[in-house]
C-alpha atoms as a PDB file:
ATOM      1  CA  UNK A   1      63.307 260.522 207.134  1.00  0.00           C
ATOM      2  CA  UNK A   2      62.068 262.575 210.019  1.00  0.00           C
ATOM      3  CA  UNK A   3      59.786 265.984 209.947  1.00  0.00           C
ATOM      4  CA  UNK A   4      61.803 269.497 209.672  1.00  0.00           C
ATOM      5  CA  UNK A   5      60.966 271.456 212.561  1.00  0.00           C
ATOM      6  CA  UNK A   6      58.411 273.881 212.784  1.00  0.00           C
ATOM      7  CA  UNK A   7      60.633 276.936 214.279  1.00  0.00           C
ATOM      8  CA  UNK A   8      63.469 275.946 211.241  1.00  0.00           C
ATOM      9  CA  UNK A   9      60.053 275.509 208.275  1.00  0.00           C
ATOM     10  CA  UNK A  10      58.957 278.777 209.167  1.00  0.00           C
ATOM     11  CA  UNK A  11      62.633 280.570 209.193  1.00  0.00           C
ATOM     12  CA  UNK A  12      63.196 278.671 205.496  1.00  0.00           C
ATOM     13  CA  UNK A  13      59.623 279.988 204.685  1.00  0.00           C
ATOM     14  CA  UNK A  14      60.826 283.427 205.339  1.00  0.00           C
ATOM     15  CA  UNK A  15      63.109 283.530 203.081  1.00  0.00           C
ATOM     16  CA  UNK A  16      61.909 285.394 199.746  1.00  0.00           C
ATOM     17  CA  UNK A  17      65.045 285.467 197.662  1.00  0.00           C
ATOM     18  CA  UNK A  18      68.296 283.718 197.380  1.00  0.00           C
ATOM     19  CA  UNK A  19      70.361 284.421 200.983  1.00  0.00           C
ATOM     20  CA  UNK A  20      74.333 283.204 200.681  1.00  0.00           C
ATOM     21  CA  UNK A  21      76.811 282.410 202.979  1.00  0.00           C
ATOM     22  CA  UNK A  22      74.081 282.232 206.108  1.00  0.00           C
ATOM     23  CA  UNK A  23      75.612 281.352 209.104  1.00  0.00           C
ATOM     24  CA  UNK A  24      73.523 277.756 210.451  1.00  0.00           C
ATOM     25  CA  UNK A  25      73.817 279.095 213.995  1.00  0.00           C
ATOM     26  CA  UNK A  26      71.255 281.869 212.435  1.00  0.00           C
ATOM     27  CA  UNK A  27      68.894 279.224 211.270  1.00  0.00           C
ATOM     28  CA  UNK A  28      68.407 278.099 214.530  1.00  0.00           C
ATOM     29  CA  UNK A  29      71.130 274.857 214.771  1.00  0.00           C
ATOM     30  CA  UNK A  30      71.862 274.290 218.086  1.00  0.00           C
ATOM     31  CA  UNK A  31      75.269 272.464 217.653  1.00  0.00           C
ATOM     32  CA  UNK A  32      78.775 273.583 218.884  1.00  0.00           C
ATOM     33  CA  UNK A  33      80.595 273.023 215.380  1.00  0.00           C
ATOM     34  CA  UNK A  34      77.581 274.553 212.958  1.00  0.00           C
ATOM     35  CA  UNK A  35      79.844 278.135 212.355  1.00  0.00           C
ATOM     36  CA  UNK A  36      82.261 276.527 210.182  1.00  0.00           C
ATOM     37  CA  UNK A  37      79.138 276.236 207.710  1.00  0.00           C
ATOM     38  CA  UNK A  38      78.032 278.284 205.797  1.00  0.00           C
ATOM     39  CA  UNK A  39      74.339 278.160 203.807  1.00  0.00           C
ATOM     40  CA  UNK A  40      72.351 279.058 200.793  1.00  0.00           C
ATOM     41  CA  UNK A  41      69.044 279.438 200.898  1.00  0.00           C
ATOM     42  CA  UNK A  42      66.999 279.880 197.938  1.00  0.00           C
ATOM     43  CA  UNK A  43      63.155 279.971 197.635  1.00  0.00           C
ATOM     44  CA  UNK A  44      61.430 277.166 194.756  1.00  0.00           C
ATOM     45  CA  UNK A  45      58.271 279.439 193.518  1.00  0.00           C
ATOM     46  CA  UNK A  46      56.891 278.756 190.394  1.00  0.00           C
ATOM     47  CA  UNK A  47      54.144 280.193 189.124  1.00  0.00           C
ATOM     48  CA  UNK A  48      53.205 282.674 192.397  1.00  0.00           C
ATOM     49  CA  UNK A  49      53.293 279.469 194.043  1.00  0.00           C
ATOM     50  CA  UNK A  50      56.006 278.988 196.866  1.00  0.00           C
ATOM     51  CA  UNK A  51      56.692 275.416 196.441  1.00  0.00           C
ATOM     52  CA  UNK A  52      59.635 275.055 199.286  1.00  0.00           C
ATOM     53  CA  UNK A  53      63.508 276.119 199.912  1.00  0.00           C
ATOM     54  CA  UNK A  54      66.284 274.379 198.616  1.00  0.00           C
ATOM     55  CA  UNK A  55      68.455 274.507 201.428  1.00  0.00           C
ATOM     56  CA  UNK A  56      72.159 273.471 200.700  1.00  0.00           C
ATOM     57  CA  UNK A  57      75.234 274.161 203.116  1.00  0.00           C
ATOM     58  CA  UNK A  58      79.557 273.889 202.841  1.00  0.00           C
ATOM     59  CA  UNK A  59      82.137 274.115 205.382  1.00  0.00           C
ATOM     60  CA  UNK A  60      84.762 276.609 205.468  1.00  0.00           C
ATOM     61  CA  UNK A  61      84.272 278.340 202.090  1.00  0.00           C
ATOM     62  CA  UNK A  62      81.618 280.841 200.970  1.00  0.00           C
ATOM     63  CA  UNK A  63      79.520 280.790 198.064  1.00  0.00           C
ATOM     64  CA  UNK A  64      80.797 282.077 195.226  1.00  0.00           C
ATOM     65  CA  UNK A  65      78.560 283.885 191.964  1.00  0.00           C
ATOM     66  CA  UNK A  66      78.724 280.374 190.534  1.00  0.00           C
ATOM     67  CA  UNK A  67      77.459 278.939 193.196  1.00  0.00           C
ATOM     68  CA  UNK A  68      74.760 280.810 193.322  1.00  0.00           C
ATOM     69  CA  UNK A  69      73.847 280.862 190.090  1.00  0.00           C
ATOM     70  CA  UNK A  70      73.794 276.961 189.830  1.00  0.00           C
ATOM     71  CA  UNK A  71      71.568 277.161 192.528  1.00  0.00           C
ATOM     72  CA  UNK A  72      69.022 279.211 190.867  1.00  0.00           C
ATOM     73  CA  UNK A  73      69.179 276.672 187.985  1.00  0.00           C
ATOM     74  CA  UNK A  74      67.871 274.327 190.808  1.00  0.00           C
ATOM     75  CA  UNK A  75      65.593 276.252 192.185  1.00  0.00           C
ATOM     76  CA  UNK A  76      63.619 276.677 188.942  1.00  0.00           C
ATOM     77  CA  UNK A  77      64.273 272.648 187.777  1.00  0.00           C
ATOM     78  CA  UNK A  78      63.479 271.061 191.262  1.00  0.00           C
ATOM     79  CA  UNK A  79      60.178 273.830 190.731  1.00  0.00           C
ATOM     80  CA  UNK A  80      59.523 272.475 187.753  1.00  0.00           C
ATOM     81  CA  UNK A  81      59.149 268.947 188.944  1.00  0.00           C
ATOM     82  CA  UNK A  82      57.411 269.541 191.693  1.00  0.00           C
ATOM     83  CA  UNK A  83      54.485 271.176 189.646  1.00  0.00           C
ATOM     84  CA  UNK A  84      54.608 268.456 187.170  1.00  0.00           C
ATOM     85  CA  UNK A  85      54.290 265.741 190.161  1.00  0.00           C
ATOM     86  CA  UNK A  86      51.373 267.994 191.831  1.00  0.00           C
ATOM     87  CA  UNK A  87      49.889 267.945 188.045  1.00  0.00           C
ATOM     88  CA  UNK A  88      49.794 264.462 187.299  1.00  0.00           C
ATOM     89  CA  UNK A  89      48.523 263.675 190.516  1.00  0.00           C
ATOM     90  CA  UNK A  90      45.480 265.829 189.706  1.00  0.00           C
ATOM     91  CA  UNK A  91      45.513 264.295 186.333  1.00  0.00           C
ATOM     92  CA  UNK A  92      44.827 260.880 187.900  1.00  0.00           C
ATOM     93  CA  UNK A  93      42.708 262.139 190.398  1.00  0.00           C
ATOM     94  CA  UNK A  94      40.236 263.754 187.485  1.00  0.00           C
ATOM     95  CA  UNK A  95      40.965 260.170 185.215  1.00  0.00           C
ATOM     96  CA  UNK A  96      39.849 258.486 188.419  1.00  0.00           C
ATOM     97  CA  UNK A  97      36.348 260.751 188.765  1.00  0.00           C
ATOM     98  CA  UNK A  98      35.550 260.382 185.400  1.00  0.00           C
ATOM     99  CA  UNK A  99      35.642 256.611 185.107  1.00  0.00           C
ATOM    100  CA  UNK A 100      33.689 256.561 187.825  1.00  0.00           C
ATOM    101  CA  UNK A 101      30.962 258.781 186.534  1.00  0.00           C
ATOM    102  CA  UNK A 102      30.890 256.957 183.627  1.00  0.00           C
ATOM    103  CA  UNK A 103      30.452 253.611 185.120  1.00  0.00           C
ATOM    104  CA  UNK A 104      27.512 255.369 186.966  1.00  0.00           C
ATOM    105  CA  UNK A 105      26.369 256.687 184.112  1.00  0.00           C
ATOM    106  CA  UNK A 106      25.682 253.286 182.417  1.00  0.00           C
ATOM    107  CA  UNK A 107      23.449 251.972 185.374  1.00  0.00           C
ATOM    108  CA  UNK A 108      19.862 251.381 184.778  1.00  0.00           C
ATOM    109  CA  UNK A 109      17.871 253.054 187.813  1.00  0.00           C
ATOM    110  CA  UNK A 110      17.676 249.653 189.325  1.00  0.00           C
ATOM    111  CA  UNK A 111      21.362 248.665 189.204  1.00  0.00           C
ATOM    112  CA  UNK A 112      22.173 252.042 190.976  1.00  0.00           C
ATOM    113  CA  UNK A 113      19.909 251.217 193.146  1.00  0.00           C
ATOM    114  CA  UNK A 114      21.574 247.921 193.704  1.00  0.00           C
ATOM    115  CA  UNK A 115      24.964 249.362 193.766  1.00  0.00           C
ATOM    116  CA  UNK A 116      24.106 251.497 196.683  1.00  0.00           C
ATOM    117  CA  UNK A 117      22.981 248.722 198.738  1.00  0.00           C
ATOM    118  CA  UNK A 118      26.086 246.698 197.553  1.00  0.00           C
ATOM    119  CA  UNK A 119      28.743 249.381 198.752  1.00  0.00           C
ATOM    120  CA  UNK A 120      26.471 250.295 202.199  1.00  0.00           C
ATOM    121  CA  UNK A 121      26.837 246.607 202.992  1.00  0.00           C
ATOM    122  CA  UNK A 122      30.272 246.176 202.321  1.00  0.00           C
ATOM    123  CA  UNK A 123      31.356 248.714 205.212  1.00  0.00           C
ATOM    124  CA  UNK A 124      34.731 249.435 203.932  1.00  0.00           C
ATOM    125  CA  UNK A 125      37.002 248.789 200.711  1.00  0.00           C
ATOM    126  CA  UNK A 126      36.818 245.082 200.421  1.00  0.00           C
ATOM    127  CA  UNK A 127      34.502 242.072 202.048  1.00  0.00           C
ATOM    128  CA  UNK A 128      32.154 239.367 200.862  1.00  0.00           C
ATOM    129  CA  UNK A 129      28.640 239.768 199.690  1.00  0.00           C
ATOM    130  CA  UNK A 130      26.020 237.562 199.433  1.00  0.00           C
ATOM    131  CA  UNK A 131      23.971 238.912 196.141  1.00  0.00           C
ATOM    132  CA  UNK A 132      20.620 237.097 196.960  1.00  0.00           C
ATOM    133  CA  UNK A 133      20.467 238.267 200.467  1.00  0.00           C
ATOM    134  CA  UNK A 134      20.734 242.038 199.460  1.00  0.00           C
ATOM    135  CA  UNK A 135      18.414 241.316 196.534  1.00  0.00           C
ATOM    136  CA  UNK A 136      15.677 240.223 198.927  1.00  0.00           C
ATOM    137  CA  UNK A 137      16.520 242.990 201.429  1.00  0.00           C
ATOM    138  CA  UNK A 138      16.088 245.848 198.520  1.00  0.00           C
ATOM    139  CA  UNK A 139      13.520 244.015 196.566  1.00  0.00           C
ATOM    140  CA  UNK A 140      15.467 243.481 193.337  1.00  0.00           C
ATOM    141  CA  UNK A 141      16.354 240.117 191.104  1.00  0.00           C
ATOM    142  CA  UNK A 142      19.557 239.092 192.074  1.00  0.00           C
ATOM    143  CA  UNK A 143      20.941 239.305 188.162  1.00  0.00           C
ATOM    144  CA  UNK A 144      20.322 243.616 188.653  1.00  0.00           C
ATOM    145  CA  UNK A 145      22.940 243.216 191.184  1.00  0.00           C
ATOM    146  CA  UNK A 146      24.929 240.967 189.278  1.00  0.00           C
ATOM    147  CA  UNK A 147      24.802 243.361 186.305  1.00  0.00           C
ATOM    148  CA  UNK A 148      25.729 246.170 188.552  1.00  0.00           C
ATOM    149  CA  UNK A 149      28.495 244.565 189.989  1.00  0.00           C
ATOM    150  CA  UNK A 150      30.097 243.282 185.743  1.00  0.00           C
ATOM    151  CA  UNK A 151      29.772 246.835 184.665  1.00  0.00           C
ATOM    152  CA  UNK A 152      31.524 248.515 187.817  1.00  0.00           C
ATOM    153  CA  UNK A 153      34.317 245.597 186.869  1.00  0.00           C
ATOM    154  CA  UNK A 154      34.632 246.753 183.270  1.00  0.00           C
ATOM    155  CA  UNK A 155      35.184 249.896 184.488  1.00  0.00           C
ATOM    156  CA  UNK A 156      37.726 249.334 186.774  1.00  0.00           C
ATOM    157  CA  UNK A 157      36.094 250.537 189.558  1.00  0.00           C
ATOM    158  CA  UNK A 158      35.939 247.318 191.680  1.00  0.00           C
ATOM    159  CA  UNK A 159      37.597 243.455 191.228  1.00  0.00           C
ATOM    160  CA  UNK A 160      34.879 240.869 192.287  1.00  0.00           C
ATOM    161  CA  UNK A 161      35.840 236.874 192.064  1.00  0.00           C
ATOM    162  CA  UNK A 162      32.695 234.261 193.309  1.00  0.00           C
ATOM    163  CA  UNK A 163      33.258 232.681 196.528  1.00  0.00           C
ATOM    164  CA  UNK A 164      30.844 230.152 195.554  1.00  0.00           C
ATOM    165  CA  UNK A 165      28.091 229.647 198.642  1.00  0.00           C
ATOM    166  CA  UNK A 166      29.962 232.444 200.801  1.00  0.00           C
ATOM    167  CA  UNK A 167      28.802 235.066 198.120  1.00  0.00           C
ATOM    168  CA  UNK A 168      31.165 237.608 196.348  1.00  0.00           C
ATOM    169  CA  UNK A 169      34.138 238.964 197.177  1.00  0.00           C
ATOM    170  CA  UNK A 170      34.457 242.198 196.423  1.00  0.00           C
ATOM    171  CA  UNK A 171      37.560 244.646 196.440  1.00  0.00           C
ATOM    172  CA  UNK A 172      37.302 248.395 195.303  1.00  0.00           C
ATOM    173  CA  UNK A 173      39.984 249.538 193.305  1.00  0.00           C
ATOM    174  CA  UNK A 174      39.282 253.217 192.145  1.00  0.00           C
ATOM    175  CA  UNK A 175      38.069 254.907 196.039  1.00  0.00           C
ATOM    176  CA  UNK A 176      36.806 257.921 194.496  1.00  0.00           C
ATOM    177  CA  UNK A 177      33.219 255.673 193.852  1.00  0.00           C
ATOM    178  CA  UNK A 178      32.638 256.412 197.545  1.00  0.00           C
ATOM    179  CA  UNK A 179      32.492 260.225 197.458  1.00  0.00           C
ATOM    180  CA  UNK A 180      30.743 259.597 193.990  1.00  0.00           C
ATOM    181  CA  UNK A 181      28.043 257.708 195.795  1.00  0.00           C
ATOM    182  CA  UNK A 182      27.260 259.913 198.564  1.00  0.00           C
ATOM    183  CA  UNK A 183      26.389 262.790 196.142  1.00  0.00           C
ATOM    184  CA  UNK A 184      23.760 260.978 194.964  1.00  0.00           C
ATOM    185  CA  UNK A 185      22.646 260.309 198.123  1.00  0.00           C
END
């Protein structure tokens, strides 16, 4: 799919209650055969909240009551889903936050210390670390960092696996521990 264009958004925008029967050419189509077609434009708000336009067009004929009214039905279901789609995706967003917290919440002063150095040296969402290097660095036992890292795995914040002399590798999963991080900066 492509982008709708900016002159056509803001005519669809416009429109603050169900329009029938709208001729395309008035919407801005450029094309030689768009007056056989005819349009019905109806705005999805729910909640004070303009959502989009459903947008739905038929040659030859014009809309009927029926037609209209289906639409409506529409509107308010395709409405409906959209706010439940925005909604879970702040659901997850807040789950997301919250496990982080909590994982941060569980460090010792030393092991937040540790995971701070951990995520400034892995410059990014996933790399190798070599614990022992960053312990001497920081000037912390390398099993604070070690601890650090287990309990940000419980949590589901990051997946580490050893790389054996290399170091760790370390992938974060929930990227919400970044912004998390930087407040307590």
């Amino acid at each position: 799919g492509g982008f709708v264009d900016q002159m056509l958004n803001e005519r669809l925008l416009s429109v603050l209650s169900t329009k029938e029967n709208v001729n395309l050419a008035t919407l801005g189509f450029a094309e030689e055969n768009v007056r056989k077609f005819q349009a019905l434009l109806a705005p999805i708000d729910i909640g004070g909240e303009r959502l989009g336009t459903l947008f739905m067009y038929k040659s030859d004929n014009n809309y009927e009551i029926e037609d209209i009214i289906l639409c409506e039905y529409g509107t308010t279901v395709v409405g409906l889903e959209m706010m439940r789609a925005v909604t879970d995706e702040n659901a997850e967003e807040v789950r997301k936050q919250q496990i982080v917290k909590s994982a941060i919440s569980t460090l010792s002063s030393s092991e937040l210390e540790a995971i701070k150095h951990i995520f400034k040296e892995l410059d990014g969402e996933e790399g190798i670390l070599v614990a022992s290097k960053i312990a001497d660095k920081v000037g912390i036992t390398r099993s604070v960092i070690v601890n650090a890292l287990r309990k940000f795995e419980s949590a589901g914040v990051i997946e580490s696996r050893s790389s054996g002399m290399k170091g760790t590798y370390i992938k974060v999963i929930n990227d919400v521990v970044f912004d998390e991080l930087k407040k307590l900066d």
